[in-house]
N, C-alpha and C. Protein backbone atom coordinates (compact mmCIF):
# COMPACT_ATOMS: atom_id res chain seq x y z
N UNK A 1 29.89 -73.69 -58.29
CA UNK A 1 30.80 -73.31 -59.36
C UNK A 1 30.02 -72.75 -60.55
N UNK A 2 30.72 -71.91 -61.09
CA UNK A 2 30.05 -70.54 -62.31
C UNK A 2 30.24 -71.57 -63.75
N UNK A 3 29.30 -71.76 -64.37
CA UNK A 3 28.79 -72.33 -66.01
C UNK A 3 27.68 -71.59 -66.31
N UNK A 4 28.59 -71.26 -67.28
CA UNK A 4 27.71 -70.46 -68.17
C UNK A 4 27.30 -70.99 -69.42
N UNK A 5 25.72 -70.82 -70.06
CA UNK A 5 25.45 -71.68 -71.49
C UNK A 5 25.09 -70.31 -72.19
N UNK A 6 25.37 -70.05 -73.34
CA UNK A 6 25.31 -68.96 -73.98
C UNK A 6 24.19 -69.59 -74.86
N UNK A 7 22.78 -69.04 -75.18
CA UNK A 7 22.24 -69.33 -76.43
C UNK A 7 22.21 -68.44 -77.22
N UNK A 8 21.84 -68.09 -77.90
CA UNK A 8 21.53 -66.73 -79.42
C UNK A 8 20.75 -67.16 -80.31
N UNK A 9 20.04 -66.73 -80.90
CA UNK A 9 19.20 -66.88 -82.34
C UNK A 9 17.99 -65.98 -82.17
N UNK A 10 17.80 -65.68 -83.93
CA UNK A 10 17.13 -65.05 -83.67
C UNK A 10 15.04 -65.53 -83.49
N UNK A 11 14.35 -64.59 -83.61
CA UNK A 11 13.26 -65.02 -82.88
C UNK A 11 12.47 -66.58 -83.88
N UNK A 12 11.88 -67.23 -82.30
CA UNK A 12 11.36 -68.22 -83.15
C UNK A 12 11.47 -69.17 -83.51
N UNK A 13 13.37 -69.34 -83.44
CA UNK A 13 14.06 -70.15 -83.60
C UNK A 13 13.92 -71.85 -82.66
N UNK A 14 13.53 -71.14 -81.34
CA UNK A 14 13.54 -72.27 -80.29
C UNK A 14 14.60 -72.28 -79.00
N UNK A 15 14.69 -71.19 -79.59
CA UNK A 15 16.43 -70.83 -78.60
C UNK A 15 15.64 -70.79 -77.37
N UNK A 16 14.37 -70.19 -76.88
CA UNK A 16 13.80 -70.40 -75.16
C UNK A 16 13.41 -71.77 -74.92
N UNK A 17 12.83 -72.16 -76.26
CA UNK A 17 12.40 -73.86 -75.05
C UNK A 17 13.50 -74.39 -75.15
N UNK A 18 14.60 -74.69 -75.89
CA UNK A 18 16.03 -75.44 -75.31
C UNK A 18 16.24 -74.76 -73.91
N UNK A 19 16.66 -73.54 -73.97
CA UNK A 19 17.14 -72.78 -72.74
C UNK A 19 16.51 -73.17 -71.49
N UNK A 20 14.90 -73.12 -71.70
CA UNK A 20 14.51 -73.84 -70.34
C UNK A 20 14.55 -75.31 -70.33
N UNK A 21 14.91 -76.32 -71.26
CA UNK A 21 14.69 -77.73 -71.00
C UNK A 21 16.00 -78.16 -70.55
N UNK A 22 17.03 -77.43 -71.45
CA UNK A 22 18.43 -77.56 -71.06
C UNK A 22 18.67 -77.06 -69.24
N UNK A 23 18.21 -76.24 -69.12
CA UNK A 23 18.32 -75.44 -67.56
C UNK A 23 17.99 -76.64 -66.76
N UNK A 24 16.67 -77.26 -66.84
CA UNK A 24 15.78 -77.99 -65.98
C UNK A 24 16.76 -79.62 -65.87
N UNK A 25 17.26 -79.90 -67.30
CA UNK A 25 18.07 -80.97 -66.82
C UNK A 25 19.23 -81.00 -65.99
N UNK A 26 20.33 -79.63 -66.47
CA UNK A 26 21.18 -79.79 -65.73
C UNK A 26 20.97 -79.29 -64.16
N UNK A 27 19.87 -78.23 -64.23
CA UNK A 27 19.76 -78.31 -62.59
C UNK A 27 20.28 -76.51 -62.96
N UNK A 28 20.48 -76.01 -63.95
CA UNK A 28 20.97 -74.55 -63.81
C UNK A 28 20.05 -73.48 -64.06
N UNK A 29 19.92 -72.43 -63.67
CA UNK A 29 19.38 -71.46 -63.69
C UNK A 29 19.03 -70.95 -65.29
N UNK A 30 17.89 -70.20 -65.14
CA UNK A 30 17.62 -70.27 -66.69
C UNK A 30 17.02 -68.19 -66.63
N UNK A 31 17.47 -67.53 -67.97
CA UNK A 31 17.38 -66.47 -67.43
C UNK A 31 16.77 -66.35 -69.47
N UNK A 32 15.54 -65.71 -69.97
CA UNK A 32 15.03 -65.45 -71.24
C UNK A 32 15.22 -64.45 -71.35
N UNK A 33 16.81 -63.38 -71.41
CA UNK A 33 17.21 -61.64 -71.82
C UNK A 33 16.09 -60.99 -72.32
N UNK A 34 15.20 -61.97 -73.39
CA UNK A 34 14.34 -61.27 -73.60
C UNK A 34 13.13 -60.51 -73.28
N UNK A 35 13.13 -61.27 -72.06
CA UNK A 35 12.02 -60.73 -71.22
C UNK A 35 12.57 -59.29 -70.60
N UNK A 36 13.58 -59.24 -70.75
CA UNK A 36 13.88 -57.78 -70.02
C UNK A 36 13.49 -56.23 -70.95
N UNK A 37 14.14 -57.01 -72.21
CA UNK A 37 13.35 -55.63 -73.62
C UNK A 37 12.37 -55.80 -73.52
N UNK A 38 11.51 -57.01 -73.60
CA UNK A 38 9.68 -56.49 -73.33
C UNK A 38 9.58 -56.15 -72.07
N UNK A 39 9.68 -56.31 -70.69
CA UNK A 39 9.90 -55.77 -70.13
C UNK A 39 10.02 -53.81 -70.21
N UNK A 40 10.90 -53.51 -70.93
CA UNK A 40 11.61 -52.36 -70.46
C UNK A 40 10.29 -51.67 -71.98
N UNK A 41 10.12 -52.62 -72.66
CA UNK A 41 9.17 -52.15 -73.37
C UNK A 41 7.89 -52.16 -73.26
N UNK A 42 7.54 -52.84 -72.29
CA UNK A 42 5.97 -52.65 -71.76
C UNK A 42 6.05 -51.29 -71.12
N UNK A 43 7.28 -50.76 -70.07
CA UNK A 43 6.84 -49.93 -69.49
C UNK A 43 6.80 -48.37 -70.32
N UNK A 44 7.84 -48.70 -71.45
CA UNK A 44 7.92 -47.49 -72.77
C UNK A 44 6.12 -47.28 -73.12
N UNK A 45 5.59 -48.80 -73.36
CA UNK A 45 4.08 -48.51 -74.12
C UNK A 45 3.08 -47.99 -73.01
N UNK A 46 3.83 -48.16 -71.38
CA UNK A 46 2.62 -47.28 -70.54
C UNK A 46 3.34 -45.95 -70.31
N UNK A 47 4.36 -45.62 -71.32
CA UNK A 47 4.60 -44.03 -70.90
C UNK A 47 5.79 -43.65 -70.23
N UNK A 48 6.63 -44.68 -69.70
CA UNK A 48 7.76 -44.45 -68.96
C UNK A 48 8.73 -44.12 -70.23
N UNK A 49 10.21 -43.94 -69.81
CA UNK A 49 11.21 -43.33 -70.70
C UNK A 49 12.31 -44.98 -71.01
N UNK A 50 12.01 -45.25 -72.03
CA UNK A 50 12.99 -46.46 -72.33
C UNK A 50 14.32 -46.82 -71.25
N UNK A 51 15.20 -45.91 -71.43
CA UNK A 51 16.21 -45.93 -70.52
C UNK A 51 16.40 -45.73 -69.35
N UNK A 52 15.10 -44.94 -68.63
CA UNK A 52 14.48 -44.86 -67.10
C UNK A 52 14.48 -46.18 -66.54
N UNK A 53 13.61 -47.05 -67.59
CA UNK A 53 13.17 -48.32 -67.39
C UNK A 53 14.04 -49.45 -67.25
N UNK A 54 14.83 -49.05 -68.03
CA UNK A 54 15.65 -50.05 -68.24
C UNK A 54 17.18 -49.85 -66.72
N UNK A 55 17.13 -48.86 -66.49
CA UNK A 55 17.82 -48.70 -65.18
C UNK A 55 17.37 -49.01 -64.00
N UNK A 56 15.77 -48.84 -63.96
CA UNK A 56 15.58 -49.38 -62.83
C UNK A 56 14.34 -50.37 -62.77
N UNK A 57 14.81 -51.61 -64.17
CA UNK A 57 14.34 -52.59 -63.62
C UNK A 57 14.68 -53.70 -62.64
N UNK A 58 13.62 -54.17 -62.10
CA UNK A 58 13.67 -55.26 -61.28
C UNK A 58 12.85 -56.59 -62.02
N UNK A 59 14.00 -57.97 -61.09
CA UNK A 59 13.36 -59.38 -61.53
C UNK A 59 11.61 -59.40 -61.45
N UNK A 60 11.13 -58.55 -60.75
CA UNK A 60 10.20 -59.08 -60.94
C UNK A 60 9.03 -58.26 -61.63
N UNK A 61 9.66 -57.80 -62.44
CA UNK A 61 9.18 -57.02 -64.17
C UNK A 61 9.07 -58.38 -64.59
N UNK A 62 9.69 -58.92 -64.73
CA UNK A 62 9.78 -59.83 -65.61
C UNK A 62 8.53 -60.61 -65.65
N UNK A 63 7.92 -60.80 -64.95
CA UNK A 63 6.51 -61.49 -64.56
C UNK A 63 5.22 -60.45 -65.06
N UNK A 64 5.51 -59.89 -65.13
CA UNK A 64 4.39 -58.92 -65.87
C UNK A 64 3.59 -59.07 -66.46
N UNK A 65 2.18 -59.53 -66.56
CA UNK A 65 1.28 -59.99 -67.30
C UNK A 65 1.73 -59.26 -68.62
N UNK A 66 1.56 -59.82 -69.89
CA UNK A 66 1.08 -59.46 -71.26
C UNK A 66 2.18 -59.47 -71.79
N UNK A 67 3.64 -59.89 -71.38
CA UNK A 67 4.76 -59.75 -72.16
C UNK A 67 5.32 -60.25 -73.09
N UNK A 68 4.39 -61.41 -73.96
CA UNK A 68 4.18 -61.62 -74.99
C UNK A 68 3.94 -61.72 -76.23
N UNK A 69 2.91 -60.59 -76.04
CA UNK A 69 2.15 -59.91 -77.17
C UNK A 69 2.68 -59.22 -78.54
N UNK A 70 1.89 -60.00 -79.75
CA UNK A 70 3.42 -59.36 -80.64
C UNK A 70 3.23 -57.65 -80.29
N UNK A 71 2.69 -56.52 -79.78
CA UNK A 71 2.84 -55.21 -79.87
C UNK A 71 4.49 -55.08 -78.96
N UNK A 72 3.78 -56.07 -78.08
CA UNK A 72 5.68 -56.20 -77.20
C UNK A 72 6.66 -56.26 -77.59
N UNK A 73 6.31 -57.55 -78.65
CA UNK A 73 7.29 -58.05 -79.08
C UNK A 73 7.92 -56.58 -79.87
N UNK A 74 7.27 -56.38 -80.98
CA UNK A 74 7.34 -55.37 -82.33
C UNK A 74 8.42 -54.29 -81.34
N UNK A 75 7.91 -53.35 -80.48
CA UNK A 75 8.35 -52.74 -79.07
C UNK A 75 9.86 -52.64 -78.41
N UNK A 76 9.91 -54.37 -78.50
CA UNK A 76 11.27 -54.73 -77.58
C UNK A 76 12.26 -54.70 -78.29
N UNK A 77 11.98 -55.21 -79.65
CA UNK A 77 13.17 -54.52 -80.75
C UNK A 77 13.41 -53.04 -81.17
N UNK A 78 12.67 -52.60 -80.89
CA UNK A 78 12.88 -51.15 -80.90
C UNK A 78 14.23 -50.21 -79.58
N UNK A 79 13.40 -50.99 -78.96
CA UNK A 79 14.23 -50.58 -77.36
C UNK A 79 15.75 -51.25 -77.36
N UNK A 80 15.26 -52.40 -77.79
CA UNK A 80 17.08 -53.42 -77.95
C UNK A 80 17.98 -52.76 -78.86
N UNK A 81 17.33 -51.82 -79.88
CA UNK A 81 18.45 -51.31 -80.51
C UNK A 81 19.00 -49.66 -80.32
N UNK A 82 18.62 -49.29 -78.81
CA UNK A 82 19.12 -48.40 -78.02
C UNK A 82 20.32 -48.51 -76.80
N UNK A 83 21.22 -48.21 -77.54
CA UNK A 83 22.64 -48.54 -76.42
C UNK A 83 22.69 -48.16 -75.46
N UNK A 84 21.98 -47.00 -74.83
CA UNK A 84 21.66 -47.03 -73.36
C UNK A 84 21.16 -47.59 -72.72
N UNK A 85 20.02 -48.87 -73.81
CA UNK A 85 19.13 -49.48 -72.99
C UNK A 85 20.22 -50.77 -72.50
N UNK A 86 20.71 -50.97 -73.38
CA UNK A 86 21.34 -52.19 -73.53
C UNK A 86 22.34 -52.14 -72.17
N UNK A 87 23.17 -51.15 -72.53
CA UNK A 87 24.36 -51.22 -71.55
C UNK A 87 23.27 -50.83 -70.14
N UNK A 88 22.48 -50.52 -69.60
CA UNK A 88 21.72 -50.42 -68.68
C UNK A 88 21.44 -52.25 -67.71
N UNK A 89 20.82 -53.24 -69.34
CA UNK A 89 20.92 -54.53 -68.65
C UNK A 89 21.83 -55.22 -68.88
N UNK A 90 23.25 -55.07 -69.10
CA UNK A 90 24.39 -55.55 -69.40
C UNK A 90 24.76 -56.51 -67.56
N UNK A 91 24.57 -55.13 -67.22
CA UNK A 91 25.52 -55.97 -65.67
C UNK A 91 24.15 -56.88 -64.97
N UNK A 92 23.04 -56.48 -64.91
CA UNK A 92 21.92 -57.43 -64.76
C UNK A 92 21.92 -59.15 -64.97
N UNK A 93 22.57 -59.23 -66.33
CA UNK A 93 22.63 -60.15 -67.23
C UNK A 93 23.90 -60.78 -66.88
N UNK A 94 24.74 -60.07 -66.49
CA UNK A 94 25.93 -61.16 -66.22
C UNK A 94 25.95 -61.27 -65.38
N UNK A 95 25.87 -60.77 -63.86
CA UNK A 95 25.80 -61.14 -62.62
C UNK A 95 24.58 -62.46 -62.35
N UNK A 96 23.56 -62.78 -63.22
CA UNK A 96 23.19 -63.72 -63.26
C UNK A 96 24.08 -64.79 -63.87
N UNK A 97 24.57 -64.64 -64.99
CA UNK A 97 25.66 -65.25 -65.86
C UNK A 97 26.33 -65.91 -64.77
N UNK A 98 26.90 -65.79 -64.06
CA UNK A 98 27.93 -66.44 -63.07
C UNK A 98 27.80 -66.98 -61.63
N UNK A 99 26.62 -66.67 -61.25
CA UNK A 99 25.82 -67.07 -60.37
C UNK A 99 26.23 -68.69 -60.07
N UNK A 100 26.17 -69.21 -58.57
CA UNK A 100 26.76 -70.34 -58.47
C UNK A 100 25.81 -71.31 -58.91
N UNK A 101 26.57 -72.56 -59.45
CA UNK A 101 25.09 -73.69 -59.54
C UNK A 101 24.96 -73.76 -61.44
N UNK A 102 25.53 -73.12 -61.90
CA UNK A 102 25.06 -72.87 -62.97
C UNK A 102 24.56 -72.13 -64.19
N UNK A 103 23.96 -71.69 -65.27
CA UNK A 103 23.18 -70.88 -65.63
C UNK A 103 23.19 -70.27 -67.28
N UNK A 104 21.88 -70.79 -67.92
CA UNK A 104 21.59 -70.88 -69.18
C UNK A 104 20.83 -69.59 -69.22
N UNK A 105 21.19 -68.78 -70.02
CA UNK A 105 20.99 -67.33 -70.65
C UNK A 105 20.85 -67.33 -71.99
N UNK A 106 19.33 -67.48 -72.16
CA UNK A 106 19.25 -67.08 -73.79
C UNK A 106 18.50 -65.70 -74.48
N UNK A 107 19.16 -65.42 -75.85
CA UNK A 107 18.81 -63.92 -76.33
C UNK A 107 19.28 -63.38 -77.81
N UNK A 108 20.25 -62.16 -77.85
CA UNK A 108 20.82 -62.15 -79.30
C UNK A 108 22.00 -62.23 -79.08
N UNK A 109 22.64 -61.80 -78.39
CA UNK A 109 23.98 -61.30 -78.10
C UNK A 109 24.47 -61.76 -76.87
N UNK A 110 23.92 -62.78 -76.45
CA UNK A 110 24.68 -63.41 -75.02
C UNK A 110 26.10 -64.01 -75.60
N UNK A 111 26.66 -64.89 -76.12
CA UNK A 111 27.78 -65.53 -76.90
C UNK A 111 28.70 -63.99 -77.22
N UNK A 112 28.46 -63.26 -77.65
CA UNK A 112 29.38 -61.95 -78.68
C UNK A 112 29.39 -60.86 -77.65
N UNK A 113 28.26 -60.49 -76.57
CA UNK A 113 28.80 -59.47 -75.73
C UNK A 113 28.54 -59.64 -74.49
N UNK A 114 27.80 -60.24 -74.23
CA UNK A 114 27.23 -60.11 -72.53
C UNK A 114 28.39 -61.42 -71.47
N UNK A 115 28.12 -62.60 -72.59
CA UNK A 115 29.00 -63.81 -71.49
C UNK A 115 30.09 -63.78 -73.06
N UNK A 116 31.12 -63.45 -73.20
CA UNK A 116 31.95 -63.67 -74.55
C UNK A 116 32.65 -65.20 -74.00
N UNK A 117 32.84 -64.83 -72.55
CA UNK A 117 33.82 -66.45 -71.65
C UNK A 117 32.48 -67.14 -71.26
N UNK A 118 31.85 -67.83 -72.16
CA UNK A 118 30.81 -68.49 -71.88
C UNK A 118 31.14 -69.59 -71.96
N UNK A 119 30.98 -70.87 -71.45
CA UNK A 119 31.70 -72.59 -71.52
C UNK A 119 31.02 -72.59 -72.70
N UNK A 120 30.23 -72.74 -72.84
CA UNK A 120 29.23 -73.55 -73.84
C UNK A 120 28.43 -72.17 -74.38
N UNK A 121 28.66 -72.19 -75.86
CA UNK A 121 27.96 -70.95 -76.95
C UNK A 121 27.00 -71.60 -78.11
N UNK A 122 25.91 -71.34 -78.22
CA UNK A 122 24.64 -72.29 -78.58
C UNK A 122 24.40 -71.33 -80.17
N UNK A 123 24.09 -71.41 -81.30
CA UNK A 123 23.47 -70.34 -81.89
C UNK A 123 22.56 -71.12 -82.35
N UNK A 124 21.03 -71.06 -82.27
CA UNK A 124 20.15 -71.97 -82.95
C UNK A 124 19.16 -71.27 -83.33
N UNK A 125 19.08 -71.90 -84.75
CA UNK A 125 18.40 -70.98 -86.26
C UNK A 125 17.07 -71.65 -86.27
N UNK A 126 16.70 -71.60 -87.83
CA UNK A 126 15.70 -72.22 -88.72
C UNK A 126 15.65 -71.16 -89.72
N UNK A 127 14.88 -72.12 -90.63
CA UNK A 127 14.29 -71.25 -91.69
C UNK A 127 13.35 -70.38 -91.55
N UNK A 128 13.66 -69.34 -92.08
CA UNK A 128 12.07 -68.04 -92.12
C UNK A 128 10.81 -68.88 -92.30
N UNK A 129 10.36 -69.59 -92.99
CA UNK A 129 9.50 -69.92 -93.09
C UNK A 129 8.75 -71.07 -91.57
N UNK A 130 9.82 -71.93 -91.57
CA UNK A 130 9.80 -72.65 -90.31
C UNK A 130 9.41 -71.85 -89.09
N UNK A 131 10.07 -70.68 -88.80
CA UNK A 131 10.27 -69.76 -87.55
C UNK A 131 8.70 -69.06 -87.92
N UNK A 132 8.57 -68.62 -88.75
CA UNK A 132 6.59 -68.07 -88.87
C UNK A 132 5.80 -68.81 -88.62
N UNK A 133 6.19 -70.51 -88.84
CA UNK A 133 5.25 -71.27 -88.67
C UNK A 133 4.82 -71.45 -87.54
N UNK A 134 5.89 -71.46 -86.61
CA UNK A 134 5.92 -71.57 -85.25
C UNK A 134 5.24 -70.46 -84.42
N UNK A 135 5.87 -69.18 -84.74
CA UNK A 135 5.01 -68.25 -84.02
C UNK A 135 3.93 -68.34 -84.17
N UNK A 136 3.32 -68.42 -85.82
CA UNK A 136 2.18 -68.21 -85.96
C UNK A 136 1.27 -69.12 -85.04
N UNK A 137 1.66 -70.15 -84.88
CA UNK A 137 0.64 -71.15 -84.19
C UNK A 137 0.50 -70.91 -82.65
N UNK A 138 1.89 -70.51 -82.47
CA UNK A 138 2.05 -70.42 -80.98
C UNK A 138 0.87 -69.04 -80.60
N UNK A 139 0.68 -68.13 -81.17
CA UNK A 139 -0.20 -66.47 -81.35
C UNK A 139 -1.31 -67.02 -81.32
N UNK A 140 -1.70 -67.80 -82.39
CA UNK A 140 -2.95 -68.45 -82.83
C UNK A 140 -3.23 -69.23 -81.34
N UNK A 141 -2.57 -70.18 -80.73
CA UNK A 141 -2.41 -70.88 -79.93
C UNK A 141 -3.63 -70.29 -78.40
N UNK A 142 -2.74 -68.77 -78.54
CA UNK A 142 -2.82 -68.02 -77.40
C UNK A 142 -4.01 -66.90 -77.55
N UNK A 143 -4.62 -67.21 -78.72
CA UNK A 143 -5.96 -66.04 -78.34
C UNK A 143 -5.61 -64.95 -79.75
N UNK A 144 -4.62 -64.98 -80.01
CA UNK A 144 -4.54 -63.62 -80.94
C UNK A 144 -4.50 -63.99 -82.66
N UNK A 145 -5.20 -63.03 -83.30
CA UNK A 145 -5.88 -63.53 -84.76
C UNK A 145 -4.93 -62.56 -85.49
N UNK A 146 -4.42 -63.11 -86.09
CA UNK A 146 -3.03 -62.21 -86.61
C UNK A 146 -2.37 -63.78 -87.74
N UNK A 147 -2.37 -63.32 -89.49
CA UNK A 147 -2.19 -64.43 -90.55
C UNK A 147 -1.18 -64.91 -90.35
N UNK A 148 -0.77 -65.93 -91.10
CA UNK A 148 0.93 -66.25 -90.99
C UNK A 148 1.65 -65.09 -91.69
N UNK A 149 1.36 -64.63 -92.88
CA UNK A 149 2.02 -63.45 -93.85
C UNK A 149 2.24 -62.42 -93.07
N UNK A 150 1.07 -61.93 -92.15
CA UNK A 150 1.70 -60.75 -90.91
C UNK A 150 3.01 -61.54 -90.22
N UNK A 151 2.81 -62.71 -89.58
CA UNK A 151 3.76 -63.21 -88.81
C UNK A 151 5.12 -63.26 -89.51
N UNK A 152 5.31 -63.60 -89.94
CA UNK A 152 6.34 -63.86 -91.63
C UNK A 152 6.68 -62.32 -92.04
N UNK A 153 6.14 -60.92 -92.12
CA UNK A 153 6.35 -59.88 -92.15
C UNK A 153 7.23 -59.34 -90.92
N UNK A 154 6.67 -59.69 -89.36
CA UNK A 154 7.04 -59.14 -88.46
C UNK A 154 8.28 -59.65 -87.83
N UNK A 155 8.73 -60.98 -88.34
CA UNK A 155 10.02 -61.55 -88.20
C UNK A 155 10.94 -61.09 -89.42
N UNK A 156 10.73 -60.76 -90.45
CA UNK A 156 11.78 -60.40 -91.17
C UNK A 156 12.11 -58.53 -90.66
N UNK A 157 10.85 -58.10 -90.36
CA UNK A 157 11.31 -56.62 -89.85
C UNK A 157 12.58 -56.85 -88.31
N UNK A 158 11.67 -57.63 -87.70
CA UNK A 158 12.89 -57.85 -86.57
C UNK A 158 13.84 -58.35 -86.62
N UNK A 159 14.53 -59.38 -87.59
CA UNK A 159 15.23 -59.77 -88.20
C UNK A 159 16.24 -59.18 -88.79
N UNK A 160 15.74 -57.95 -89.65
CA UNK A 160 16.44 -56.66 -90.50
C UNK A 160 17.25 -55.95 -89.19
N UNK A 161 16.31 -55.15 -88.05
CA UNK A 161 16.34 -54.65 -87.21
C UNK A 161 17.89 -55.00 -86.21
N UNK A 162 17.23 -56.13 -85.96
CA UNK A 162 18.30 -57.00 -84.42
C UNK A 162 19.95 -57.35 -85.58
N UNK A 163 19.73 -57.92 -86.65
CA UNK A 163 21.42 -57.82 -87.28
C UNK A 163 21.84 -56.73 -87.72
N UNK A 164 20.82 -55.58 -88.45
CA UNK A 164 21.85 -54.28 -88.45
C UNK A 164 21.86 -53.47 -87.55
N UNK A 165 21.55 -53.48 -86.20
CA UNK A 165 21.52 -52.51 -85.54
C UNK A 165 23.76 -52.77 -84.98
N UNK A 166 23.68 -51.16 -85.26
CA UNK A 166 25.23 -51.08 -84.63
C UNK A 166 25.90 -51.48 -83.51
N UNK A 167 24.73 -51.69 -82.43
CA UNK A 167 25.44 -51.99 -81.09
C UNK A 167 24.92 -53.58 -80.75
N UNK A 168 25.65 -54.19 -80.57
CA UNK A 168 25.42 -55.58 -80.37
C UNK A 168 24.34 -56.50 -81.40
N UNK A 169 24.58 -56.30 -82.80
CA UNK A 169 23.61 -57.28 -83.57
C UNK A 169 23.77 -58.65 -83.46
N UNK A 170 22.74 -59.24 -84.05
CA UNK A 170 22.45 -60.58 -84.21
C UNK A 170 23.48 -61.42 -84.93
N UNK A 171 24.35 -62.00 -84.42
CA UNK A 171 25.36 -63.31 -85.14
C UNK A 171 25.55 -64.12 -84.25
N UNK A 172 26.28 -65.06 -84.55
CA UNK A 172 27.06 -66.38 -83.68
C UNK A 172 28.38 -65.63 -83.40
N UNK A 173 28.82 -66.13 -82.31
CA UNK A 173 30.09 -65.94 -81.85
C UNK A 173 30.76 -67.08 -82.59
N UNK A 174 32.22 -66.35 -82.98
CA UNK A 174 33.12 -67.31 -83.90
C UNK A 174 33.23 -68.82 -83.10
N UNK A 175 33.04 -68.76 -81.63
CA UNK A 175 33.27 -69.93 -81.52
C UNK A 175 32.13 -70.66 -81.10
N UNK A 176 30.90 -69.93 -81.39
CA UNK A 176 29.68 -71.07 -81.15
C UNK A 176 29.16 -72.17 -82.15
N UNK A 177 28.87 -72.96 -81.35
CA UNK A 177 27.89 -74.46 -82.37
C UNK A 177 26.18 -73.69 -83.03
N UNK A 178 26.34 -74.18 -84.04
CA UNK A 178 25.20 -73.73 -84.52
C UNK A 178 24.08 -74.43 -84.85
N UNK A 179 22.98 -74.54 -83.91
CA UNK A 179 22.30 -75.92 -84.12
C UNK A 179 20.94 -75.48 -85.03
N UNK A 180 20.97 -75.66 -86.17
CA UNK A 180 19.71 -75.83 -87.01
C UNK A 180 18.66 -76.39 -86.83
N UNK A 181 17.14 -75.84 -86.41
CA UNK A 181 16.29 -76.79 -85.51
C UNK A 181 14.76 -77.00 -86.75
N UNK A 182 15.61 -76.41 -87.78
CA UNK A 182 14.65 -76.36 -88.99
C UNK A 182 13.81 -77.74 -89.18
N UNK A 183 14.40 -79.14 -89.07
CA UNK A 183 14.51 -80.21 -89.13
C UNK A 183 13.92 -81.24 -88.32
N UNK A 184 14.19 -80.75 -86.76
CA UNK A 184 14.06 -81.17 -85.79
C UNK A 184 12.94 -80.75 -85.06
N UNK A 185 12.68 -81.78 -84.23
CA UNK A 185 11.37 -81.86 -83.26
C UNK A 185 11.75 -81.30 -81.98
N UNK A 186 11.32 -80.69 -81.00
CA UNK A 186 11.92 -80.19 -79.86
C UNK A 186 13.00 -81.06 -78.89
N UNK A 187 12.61 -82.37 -79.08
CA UNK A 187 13.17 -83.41 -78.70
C UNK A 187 14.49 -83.63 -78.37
N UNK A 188 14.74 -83.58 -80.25
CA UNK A 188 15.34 -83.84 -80.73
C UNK A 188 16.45 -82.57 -80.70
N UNK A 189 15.55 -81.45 -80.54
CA UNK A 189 16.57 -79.96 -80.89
C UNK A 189 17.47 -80.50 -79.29
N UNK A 190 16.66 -80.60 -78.16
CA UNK A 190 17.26 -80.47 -77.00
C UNK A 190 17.91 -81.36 -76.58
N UNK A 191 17.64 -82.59 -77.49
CA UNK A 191 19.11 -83.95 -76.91
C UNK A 191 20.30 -83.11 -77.31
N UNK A 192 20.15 -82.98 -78.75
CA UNK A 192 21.42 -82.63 -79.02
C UNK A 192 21.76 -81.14 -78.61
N UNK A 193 21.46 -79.98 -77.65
CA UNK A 193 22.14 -79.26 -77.17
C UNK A 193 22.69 -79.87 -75.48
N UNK A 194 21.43 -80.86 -75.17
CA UNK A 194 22.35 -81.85 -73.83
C UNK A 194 23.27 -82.16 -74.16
N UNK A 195 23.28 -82.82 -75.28
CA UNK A 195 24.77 -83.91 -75.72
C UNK A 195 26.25 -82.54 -75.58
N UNK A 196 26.28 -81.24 -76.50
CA UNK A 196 26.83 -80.65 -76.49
C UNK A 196 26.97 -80.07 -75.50
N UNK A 197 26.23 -79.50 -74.47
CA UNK A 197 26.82 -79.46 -72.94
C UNK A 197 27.50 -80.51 -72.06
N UNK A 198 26.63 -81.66 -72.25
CA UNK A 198 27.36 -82.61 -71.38
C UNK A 198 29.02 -82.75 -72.16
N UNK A 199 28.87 -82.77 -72.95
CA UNK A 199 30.56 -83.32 -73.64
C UNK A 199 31.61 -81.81 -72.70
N UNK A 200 31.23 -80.84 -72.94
CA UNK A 200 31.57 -79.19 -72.34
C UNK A 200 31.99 -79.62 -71.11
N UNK A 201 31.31 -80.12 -70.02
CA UNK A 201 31.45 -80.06 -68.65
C UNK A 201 32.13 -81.32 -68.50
N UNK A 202 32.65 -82.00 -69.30
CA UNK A 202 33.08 -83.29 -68.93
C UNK A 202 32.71 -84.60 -68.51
């Protein structure tokens, strides 16, 4: 049977490690949209045509060494705010969406366009400052020497970017929960999006 978990927020927030911890408990499929703009934007930075790419990607782009990297990152917002690209991984994205067994999909716009009949609609924030902190360490973490003030720069550009862009920006769907993880320990972020699924499914 088809469940769908809608997450959204924007970067940094925490919206992927719920998505995969939430996935792993209930046993449902777990799908990071975002990997598909870096994705479709790695293959833009080796030369392919954004919307080429984005038509004929396959799952297993997604595995792509380096799709991380903030140049990706910087990249994938660029590409996300091209409506050909978008409507290209629209049906990608929901045919996973409904898939039997389950299935947690997180991104910007999963809740508002991709799953709108989603059971369960997640939007989870933080503060700018909180959300730099995080990347920054996580970058730092991973090999790459880049300040917090760059990091803190490159989230408010994507930030600007992903809510005004015209075709599918960054908000909560009127009827999603909005979980603030400003506060909270990962733990803690992901009991309480369990709690709010489990109550969902009965």
């Amino acid at each position: 049977m088809a469940f769908t978990v809608a997450i959204d927020g924007p970067a940094a927030a925490g919206k992927g490690t719920i998505g995969k911890a939430v996935a792993a408990h209930f046993g449902f499929a777990h799908l990071d949209t975002g990997l598909l703009y870096r994705a479709v934007a790695r293959h833009m930075l080796d030369g392919t045509d954004p919307i080429v790419a984005a038509r004929g990607l396959r799952t297993e782009d997604l595995d792509t060494e380096g799709l991380r990297t903030p140049e990706v990152a910087r990249a994938a917002s660029r590409v996300a705010a091209m409506p050909e690209v978008r409507r290209a991984l629209v049906d990608f994205q929901r045919a996973f969406a409904r898939r039997g067994g389950g299935a947690v999909l997180d991104g910007r716009d999963i809740g508002t366009v991709i799953c709108p009949e989603a059971e369960v609609k997640l939007f989870v924030t933080a503060t700018d400052a909180v959300r730099a902190g995080r990347r920054h360490r996580e970058l730092v973490g991973t090999g790459h020497e880049v300040s917090l003030e760059e990091v803190a720069q490159d989230l408010r550009q994507r930030d600007a970017r992903d809510s005004a862009r015209a075709d599918a920006p960054l908000r909560p769907a009127d009827d999603a929960v909005v979980l603030d993880t400003s506060k909270l320990d990962i733990d803690a972020a992901v009991a309480r999006a369990i709690d709010i699924i489990g109550r969902a499914r009965g």
